[in-house]
C-alpha atoms as a PDB file:
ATOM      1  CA  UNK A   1     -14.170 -19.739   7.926  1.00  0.00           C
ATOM      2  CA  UNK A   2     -13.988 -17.787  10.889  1.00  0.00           C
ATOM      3  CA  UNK A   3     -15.308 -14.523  12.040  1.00  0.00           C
ATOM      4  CA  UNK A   4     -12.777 -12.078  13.500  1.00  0.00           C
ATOM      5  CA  UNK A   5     -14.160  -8.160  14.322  1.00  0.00           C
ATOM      6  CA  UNK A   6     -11.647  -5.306  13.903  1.00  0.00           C
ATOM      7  CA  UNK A   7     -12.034  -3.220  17.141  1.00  0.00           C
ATOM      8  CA  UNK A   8      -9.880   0.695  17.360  1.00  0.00           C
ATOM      9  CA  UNK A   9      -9.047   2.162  20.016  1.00  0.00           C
ATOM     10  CA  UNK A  10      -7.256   5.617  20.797  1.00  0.00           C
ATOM     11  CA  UNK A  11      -5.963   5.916  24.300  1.00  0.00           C
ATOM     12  CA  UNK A  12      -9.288   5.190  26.246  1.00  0.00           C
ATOM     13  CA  UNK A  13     -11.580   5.278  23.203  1.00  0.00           C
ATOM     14  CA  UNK A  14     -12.612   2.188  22.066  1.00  0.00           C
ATOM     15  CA  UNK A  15     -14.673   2.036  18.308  1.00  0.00           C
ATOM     16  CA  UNK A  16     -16.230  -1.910  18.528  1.00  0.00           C
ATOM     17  CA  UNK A  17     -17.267  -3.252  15.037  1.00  0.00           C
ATOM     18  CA  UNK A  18     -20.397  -4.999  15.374  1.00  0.00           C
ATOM     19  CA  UNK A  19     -20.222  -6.480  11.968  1.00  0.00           C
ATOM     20  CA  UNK A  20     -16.795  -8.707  11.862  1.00  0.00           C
ATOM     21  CA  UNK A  21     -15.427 -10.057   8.609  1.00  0.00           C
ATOM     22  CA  UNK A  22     -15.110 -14.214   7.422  1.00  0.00           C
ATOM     23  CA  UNK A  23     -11.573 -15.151   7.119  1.00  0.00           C
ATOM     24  CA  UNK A  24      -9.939 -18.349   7.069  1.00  0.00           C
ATOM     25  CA  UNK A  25      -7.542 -18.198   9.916  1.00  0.00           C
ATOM     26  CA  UNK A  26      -6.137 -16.100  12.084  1.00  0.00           C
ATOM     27  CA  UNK A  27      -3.162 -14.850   9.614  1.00  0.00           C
ATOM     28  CA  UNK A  28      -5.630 -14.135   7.494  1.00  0.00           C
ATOM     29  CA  UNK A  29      -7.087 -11.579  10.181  1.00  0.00           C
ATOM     30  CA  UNK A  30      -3.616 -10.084  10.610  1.00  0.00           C
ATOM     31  CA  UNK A  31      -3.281  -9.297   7.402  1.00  0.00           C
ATOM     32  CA  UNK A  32      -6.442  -7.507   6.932  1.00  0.00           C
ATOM     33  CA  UNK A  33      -5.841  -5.745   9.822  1.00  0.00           C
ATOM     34  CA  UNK A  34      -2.326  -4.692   8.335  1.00  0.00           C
ATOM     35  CA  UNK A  35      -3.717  -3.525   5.461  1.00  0.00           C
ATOM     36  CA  UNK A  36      -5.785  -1.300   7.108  1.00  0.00           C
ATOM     37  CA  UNK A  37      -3.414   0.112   9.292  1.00  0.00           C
ATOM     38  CA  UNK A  38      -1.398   1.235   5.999  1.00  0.00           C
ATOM     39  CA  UNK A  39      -4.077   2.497   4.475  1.00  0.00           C
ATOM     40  CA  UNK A  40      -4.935   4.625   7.842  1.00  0.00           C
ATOM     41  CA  UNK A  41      -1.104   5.522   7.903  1.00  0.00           C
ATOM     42  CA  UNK A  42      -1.554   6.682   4.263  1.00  0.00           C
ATOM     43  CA  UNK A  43      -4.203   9.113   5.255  1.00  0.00           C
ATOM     44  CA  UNK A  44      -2.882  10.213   8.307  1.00  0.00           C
ATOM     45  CA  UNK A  45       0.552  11.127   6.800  1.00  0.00           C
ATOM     46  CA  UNK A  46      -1.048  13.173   4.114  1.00  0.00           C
ATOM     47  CA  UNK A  47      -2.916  14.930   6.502  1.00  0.00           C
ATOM     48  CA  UNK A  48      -0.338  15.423   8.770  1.00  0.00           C
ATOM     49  CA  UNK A  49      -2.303  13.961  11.636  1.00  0.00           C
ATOM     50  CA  UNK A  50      -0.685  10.393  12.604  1.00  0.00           C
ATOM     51  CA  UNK A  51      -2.643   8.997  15.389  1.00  0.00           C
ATOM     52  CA  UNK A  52      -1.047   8.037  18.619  1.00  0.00           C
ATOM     53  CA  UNK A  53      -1.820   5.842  21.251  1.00  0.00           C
ATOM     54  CA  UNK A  54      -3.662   3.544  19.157  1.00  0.00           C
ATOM     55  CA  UNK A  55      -4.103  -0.458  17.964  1.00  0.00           C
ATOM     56  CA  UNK A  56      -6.634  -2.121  16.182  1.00  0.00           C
ATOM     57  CA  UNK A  57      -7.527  -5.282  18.287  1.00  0.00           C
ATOM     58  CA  UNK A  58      -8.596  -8.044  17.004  1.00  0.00           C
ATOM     59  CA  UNK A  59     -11.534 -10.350  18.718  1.00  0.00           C
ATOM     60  CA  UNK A  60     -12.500 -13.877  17.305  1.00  0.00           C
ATOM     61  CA  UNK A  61     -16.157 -15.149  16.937  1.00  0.00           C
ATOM     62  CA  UNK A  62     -16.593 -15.066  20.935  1.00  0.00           C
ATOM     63  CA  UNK A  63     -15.547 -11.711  21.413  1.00  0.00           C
ATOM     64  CA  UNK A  64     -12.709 -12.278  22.964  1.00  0.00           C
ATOM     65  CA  UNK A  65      -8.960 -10.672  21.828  1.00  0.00           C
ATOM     66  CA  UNK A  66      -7.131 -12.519  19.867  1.00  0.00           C
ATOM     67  CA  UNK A  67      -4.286  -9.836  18.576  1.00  0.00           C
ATOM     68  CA  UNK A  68      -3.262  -6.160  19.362  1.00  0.00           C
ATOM     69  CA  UNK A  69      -1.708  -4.456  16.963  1.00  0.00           C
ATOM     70  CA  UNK A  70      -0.143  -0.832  17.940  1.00  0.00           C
ATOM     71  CA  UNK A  71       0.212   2.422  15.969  1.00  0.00           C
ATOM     72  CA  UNK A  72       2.103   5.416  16.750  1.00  0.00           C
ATOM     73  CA  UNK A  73       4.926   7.604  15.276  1.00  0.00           C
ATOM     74  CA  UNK A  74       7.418   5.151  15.580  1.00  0.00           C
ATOM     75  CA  UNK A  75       5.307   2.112  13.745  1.00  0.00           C
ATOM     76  CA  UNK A  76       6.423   0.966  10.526  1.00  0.00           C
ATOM     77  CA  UNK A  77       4.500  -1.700   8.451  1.00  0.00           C
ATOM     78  CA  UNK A  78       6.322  -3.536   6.216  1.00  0.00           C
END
C-alpha cells in the first residue's frame, strides 16, 4: 500500500492534508479523488456555489505531485 495525501487548492489557496490515505496504487488514488470531487460537485450545485479555479492535487508518500485534477463550471465527472 501506498500513501497518497489529497491537497485543494482554489486559485492561490492551497488546503494541505497532513493525514494522507493507504491505497494500493495510484488509480486507486484517482478514484478517491474522483469521488470526492462528485460529492463536492453535489454540494456545490445544490447550493448554487460551484467552485472555480480549483483541483485537488494529489502528492505520493514523498510529498511530491503525482496528479492534478481541475474543477470548474465546465468539469464533468463521469
Amino acid at each position: 500500500m501506498n500513501r497518497y495525501y489529497f491537497n485543494f487548492r482554489q486559485g492561490d489557496e492551497l488546503s494541505c492534508d497532513h493525514v494522507g490515505m493507504y491505497l494500493p496504487d495510484l488509480d486507486a488514488a484517482r478514484a478517491e479523488a474522483l469521488y470526492v470531487w462528485r460529492e463536492l460537485v453535489e454540494v456545490a450545485q445544490s447550493t448554487g456555489d460551484v467552485p472555480e479555479d480549483c483541483e485537488i492535487e494529489i502528492e505520493d508518500a514523498s510529498h511530491e505531485p503525482v496528479l492534478s485534477i481541475p474543477l470548474g463550471r465546465r468539469t464533468r465527472l463521469h
